[in-house]
N, C-alpha and C. Protein backbone atom coordinates (compact mmCIF):
# COMPACT_ATOMS: atom_id res chain seq x y z
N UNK A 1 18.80 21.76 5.42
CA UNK A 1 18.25 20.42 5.51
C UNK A 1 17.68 19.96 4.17
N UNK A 2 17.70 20.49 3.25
CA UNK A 2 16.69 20.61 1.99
C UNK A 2 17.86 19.85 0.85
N UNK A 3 18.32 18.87 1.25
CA UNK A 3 19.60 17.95 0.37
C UNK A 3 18.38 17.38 -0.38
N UNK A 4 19.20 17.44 -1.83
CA UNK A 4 18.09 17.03 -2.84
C UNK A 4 18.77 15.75 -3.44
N UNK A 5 17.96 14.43 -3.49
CA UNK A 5 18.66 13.72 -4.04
C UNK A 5 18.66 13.80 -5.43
N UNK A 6 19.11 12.80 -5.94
CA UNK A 6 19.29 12.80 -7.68
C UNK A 6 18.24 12.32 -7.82
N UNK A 7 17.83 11.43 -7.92
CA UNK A 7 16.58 9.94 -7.94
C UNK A 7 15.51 10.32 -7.03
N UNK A 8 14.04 11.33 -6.81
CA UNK A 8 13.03 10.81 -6.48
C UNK A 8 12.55 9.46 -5.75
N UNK A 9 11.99 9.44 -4.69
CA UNK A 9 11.47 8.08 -4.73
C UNK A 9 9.73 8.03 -4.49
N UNK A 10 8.93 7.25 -5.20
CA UNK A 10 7.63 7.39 -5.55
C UNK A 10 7.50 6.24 -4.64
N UNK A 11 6.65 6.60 -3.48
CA UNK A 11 6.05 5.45 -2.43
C UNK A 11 4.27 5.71 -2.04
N UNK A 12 3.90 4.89 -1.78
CA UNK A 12 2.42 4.67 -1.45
C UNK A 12 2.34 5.41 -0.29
N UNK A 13 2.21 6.20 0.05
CA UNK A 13 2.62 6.98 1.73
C UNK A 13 0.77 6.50 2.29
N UNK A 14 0.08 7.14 0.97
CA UNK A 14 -1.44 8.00 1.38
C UNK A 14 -2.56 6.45 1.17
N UNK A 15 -1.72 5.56 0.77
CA UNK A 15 -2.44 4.77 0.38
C UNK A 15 -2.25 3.45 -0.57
N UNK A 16 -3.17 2.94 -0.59
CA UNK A 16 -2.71 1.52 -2.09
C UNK A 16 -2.94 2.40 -3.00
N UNK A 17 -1.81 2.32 -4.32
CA UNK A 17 -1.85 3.38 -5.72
C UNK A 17 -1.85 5.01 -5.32
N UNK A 18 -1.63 5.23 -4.15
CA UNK A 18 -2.12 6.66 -4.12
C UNK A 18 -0.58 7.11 -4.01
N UNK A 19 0.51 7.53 -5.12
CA UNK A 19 1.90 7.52 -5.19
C UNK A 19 2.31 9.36 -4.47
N UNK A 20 3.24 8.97 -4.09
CA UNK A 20 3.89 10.67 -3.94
C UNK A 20 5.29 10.65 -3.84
N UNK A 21 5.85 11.40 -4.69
CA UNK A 21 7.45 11.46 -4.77
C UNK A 21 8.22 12.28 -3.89
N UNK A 22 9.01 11.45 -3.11
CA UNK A 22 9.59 12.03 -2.08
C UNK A 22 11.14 12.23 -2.75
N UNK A 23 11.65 13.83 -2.81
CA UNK A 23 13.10 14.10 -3.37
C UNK A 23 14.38 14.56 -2.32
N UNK A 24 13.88 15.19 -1.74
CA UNK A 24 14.77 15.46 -0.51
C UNK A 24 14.98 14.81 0.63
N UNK A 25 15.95 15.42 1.22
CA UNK A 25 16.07 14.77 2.77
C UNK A 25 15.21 15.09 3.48
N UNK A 26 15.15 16.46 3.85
CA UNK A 26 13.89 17.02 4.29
C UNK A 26 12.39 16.82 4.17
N UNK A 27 12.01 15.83 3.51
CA UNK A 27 10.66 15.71 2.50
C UNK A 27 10.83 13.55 3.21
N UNK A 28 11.48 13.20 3.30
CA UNK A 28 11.83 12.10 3.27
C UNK A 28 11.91 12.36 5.52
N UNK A 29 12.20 12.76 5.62
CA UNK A 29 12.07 13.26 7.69
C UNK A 29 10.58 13.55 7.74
N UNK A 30 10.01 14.45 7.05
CA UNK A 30 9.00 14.33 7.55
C UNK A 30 7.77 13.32 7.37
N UNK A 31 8.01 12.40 6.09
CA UNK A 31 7.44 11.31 5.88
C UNK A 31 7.54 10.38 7.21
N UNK A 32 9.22 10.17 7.22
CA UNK A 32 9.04 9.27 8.81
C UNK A 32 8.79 9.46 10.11
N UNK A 33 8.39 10.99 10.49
CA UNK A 33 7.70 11.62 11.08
C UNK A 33 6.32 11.58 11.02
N UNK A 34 5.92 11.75 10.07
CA UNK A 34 4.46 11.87 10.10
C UNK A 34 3.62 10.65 9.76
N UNK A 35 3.96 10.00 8.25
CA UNK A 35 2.98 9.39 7.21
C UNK A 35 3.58 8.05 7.31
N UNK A 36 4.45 7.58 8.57
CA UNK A 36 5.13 6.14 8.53
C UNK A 36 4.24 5.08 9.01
N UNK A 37 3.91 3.92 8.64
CA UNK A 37 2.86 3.07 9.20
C UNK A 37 3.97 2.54 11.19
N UNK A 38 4.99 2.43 10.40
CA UNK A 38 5.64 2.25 11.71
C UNK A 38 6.15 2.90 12.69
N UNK A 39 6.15 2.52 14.28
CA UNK A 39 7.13 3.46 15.04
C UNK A 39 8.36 3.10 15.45
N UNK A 40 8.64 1.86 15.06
CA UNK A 40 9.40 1.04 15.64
C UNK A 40 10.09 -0.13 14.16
N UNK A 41 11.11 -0.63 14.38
CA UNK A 41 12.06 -0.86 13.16
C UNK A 41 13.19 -0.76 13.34
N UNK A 42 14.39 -1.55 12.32
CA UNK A 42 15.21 -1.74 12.70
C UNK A 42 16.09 -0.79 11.05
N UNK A 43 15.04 -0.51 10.47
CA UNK A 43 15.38 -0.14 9.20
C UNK A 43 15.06 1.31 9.61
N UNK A 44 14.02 1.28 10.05
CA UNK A 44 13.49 2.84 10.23
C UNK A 44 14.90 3.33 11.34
N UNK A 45 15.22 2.80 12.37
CA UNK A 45 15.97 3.53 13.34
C UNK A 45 17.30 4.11 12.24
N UNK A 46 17.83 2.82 11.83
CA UNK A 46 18.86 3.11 10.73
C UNK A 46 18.81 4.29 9.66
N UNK A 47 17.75 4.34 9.11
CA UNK A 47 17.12 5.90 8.29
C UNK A 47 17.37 6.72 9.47
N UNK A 48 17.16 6.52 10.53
CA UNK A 48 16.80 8.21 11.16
C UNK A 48 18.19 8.90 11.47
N UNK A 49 19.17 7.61 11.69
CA UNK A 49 20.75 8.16 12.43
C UNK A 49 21.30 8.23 11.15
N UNK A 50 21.11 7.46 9.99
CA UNK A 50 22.06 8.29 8.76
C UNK A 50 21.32 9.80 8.00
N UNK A 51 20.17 9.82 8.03
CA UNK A 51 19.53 11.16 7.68
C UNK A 51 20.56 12.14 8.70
N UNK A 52 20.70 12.11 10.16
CA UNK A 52 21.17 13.19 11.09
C UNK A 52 22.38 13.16 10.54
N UNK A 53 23.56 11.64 10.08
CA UNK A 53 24.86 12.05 9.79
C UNK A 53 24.40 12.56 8.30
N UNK A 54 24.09 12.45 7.73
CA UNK A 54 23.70 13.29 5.98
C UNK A 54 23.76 14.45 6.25
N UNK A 55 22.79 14.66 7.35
CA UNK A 55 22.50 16.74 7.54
C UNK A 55 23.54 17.10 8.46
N UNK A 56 24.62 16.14 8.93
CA UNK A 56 26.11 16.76 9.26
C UNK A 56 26.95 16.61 8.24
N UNK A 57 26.58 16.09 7.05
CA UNK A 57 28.03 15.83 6.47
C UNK A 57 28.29 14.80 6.82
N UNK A 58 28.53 13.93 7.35
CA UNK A 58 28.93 12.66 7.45
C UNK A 58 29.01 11.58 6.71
N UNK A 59 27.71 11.21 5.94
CA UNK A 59 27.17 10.72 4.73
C UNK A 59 26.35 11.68 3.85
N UNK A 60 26.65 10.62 2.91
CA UNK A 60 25.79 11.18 1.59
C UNK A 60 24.10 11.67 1.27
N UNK A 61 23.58 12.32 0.59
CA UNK A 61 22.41 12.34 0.40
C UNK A 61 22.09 11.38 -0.08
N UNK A 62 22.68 10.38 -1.06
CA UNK A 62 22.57 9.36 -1.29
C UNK A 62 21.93 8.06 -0.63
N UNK A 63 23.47 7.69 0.68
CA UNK A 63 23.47 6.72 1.32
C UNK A 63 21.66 7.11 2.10
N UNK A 64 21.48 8.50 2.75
CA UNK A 64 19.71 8.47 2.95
C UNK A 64 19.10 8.19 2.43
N UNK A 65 18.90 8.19 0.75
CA UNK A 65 18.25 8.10 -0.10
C UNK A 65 17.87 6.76 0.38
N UNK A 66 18.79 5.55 -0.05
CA UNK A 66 19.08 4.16 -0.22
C UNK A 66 17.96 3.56 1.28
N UNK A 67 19.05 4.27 2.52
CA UNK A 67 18.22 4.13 3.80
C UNK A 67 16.67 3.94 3.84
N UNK A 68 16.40 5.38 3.47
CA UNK A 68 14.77 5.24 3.13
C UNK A 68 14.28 4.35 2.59
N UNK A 69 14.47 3.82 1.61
CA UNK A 69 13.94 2.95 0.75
C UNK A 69 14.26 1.79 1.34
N UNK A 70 15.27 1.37 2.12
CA UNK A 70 15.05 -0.08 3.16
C UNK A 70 14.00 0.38 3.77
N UNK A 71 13.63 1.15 4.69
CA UNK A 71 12.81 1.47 6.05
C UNK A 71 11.28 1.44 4.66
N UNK A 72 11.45 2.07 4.14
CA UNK A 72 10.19 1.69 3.09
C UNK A 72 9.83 0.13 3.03
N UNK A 73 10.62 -0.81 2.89
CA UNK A 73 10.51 -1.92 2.11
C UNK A 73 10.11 -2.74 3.89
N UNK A 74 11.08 -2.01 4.74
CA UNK A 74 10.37 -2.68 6.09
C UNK A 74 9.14 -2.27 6.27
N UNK A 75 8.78 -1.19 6.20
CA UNK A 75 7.32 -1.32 6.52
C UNK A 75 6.09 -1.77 5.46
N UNK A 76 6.92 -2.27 4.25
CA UNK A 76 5.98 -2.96 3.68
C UNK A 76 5.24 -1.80 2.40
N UNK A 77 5.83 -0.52 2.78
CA UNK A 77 4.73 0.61 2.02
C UNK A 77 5.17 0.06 0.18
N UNK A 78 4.37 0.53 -0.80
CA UNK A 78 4.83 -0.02 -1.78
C UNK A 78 5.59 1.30 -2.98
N UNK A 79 6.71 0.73 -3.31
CA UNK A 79 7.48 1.77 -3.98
C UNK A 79 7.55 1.80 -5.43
N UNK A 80 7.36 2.71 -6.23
CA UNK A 80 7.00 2.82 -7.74
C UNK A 80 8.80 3.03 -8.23
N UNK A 81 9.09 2.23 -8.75
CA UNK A 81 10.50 2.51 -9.60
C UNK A 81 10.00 3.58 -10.92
């Protein structure tokens, strides 16, 4: 489960300014598991079924990557380029 992307992504999880870089798939599941302001979403549902096809092979670590960072931008959390 430990698909590493290329690109980091630095999001506000803990807080305003309080950054943490999320690199994996694995690291990126348990964010939307645990540290998500939302439970519900249309971005978040979409992250959760391409993360499962990623950790089949189906898609890319990538295309999760990308995912996340919509479901990020839906819930508003703020993301450090």
């Amino acid at each position: 489960m430990n698909k590493e992307w290329t690109k980091g992504v630095s999001l506000a999880l803990d807080g305003p300014g309080q950054f943490r870089t999320i690199k994996t798939l694995q690291e990126a599941s348990w964010a939307l598991i645990d540290d998500w302001p939302l439970e519900e979403g249309e971005e978040l549902d979409k992250a959760l079924l391409i993360f499962e096809a990623a950790l089949k092979g189906k898609k890319s670590p990538e295309a999760a990557r990308m995912a996340f960072i919509a479901a990020a931008h839906e819930a508003g959390i703020e993301i450090r380029e």
